[in-house]
N, C-alpha and C. Protein backbone atom coordinates (compact mmCIF):
# COMPACT_ATOMS: atom_id res chain seq x y z
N UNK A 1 110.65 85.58 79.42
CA UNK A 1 109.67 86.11 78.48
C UNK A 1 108.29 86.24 79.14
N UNK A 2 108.10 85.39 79.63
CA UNK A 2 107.01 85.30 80.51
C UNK A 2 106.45 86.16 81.68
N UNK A 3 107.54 86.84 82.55
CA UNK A 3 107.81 87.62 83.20
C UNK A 3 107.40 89.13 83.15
N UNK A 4 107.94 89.18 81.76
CA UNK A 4 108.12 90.22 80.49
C UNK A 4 106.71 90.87 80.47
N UNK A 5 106.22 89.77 79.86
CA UNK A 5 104.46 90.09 79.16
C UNK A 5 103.63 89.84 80.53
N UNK A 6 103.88 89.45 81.49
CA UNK A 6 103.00 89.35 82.74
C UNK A 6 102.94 91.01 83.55
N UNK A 7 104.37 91.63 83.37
CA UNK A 7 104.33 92.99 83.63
C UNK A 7 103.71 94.23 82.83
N UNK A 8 104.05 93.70 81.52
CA UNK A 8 103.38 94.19 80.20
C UNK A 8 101.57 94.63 80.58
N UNK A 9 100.86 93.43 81.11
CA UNK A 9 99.46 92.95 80.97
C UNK A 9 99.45 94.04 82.18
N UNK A 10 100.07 93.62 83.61
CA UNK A 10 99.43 94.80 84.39
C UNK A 10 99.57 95.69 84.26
N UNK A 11 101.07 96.79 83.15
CA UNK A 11 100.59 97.95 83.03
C UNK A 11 99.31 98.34 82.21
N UNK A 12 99.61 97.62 80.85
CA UNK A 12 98.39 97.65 80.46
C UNK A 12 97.00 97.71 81.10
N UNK A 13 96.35 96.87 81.66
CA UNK A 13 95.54 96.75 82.36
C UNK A 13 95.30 97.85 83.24
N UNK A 14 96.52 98.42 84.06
CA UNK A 14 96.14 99.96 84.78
C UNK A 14 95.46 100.80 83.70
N UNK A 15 96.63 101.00 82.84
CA UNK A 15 96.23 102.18 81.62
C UNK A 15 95.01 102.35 81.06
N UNK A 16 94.83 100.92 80.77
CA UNK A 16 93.75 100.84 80.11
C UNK A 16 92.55 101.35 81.17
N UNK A 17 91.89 100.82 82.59
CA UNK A 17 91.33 101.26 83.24
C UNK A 17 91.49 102.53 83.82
N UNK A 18 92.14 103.09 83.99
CA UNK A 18 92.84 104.63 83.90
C UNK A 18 91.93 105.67 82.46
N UNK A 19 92.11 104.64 81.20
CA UNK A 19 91.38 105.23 80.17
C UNK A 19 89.83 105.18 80.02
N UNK A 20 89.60 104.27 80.55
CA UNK A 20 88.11 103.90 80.29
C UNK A 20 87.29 104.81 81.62
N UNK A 21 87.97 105.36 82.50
CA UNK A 21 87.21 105.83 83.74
C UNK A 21 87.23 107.48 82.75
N UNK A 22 88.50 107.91 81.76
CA UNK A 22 88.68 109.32 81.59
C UNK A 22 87.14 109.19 80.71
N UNK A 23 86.56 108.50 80.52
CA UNK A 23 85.81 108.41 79.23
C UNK A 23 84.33 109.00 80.14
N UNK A 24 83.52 109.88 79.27
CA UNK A 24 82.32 110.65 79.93
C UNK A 24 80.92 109.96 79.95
N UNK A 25 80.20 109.46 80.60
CA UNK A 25 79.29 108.70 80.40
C UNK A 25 78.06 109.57 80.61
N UNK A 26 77.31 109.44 81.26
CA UNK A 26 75.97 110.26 81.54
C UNK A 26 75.89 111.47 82.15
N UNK A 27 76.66 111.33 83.37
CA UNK A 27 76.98 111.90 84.34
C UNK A 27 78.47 112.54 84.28
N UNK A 28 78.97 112.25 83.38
CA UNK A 28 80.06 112.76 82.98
C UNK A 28 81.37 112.01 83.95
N UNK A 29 80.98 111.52 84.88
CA UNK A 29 82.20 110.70 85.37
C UNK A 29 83.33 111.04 86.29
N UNK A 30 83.93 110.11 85.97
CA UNK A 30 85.70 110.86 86.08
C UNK A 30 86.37 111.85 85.24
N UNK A 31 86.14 111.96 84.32
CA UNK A 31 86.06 112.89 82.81
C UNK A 31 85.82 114.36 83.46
N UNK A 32 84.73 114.70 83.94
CA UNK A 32 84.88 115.60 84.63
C UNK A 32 85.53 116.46 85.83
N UNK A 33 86.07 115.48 86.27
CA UNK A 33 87.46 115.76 86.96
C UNK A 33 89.01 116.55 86.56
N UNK A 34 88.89 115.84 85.12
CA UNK A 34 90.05 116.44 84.18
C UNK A 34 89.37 117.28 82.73
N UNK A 35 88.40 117.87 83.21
CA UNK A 35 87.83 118.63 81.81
C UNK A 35 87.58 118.08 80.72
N UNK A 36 87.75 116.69 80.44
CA UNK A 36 87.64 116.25 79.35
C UNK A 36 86.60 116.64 78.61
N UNK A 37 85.21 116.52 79.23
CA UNK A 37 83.74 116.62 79.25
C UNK A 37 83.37 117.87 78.73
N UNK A 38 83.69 118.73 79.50
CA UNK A 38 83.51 120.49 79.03
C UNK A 38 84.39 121.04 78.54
N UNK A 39 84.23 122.42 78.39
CA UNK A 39 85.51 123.36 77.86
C UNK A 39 86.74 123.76 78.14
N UNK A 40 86.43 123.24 79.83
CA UNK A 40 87.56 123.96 80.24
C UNK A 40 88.06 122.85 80.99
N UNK A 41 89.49 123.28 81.46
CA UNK A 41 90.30 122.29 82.09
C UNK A 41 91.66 121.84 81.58
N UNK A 42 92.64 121.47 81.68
CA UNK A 42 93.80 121.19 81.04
C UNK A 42 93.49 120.54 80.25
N UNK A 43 92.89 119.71 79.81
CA UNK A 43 92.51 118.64 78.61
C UNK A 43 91.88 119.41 77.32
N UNK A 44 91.12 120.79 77.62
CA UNK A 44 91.09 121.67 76.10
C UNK A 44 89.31 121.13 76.41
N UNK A 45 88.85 119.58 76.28
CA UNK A 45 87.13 118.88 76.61
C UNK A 45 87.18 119.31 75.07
N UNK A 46 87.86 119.52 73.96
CA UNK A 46 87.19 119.50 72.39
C UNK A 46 86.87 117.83 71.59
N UNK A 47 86.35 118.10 70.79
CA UNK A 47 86.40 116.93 70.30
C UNK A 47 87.29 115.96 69.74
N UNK A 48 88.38 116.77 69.20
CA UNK A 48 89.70 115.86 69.18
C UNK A 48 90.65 115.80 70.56
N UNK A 49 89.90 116.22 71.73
CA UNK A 49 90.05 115.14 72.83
C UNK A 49 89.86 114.05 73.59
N UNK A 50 88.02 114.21 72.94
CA UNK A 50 87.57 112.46 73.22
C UNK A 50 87.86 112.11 72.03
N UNK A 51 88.10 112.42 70.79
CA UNK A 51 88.72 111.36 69.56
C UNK A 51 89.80 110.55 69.86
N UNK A 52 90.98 111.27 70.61
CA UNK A 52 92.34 110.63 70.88
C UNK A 52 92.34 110.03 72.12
N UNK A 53 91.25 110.40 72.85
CA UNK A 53 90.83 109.80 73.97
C UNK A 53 90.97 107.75 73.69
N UNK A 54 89.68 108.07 72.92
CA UNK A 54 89.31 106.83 72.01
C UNK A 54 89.64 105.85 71.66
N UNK A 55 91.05 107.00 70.77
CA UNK A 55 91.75 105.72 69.90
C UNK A 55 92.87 105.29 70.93
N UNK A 56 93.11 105.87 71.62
CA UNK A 56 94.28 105.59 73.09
C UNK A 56 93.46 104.27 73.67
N UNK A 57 92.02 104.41 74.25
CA UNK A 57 91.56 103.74 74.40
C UNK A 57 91.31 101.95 73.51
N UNK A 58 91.08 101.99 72.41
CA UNK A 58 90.96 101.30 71.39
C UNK A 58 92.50 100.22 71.30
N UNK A 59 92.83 101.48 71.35
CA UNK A 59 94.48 100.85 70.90
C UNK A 59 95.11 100.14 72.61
N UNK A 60 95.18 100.30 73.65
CA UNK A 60 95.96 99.98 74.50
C UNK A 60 94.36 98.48 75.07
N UNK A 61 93.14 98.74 74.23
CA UNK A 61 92.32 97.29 74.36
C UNK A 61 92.99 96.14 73.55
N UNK A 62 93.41 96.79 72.36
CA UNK A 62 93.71 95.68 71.76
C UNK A 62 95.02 95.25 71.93
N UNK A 63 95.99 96.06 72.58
CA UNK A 63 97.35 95.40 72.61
C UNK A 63 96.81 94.38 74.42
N UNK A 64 96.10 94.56 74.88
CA UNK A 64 95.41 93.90 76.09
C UNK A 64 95.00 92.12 75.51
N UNK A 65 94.20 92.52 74.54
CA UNK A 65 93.79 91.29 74.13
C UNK A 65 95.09 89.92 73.37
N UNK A 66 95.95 90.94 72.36
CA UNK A 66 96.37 90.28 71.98
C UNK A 66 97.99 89.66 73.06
N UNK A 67 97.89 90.47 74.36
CA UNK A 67 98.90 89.97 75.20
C UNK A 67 98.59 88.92 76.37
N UNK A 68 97.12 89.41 75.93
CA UNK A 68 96.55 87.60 76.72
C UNK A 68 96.79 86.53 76.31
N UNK A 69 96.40 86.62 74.92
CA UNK A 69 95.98 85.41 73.63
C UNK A 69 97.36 85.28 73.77
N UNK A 70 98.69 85.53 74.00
CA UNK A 70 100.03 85.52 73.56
C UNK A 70 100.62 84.63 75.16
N UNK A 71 100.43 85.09 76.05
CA UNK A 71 100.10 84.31 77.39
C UNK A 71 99.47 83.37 77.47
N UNK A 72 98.07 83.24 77.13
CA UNK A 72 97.91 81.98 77.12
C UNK A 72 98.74 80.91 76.35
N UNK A 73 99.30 81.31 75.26
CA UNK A 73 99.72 80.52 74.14
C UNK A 73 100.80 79.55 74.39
N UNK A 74 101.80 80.75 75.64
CA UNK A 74 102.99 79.96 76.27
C UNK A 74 102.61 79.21 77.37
């Protein structure tokens, strides 16, 4: 089980940093690499692309947190 959720955490952990770099900051980032940012690019750059961006983001933080708290536990 242990094994399990230890492999779990590092994919997670890629993904998650994988997600947080797609995300556009000032300078637009890595984001700009894959269009997210602007109009164009395979990613569409609309706003229900950083929305789902987001919640991808949001969501693969919190399955992060709660597979720590679940690791530590054992």
């Amino acid at each position: 089980m242990t094994v399990v959720l230890s492999v779990l955490q590092v994919t997670v952990s890629v993904l998650l940093i994988a997600l947080i770099l797609m995300h556009s900051g000032k300078d637009a980032g890595l984001s700009g690499a894959f269009g997210v940012g602007s109009g164009t690019g395979p990613l569409g750059g609309g706003s229900n692309t950083e929305r789902n961006l987001n919640r991808w983001t949001i969501f693969f933080a919190i399955v992060f947190v709660v597979n720590t708290i679940v690791l530590i536990k054992i």
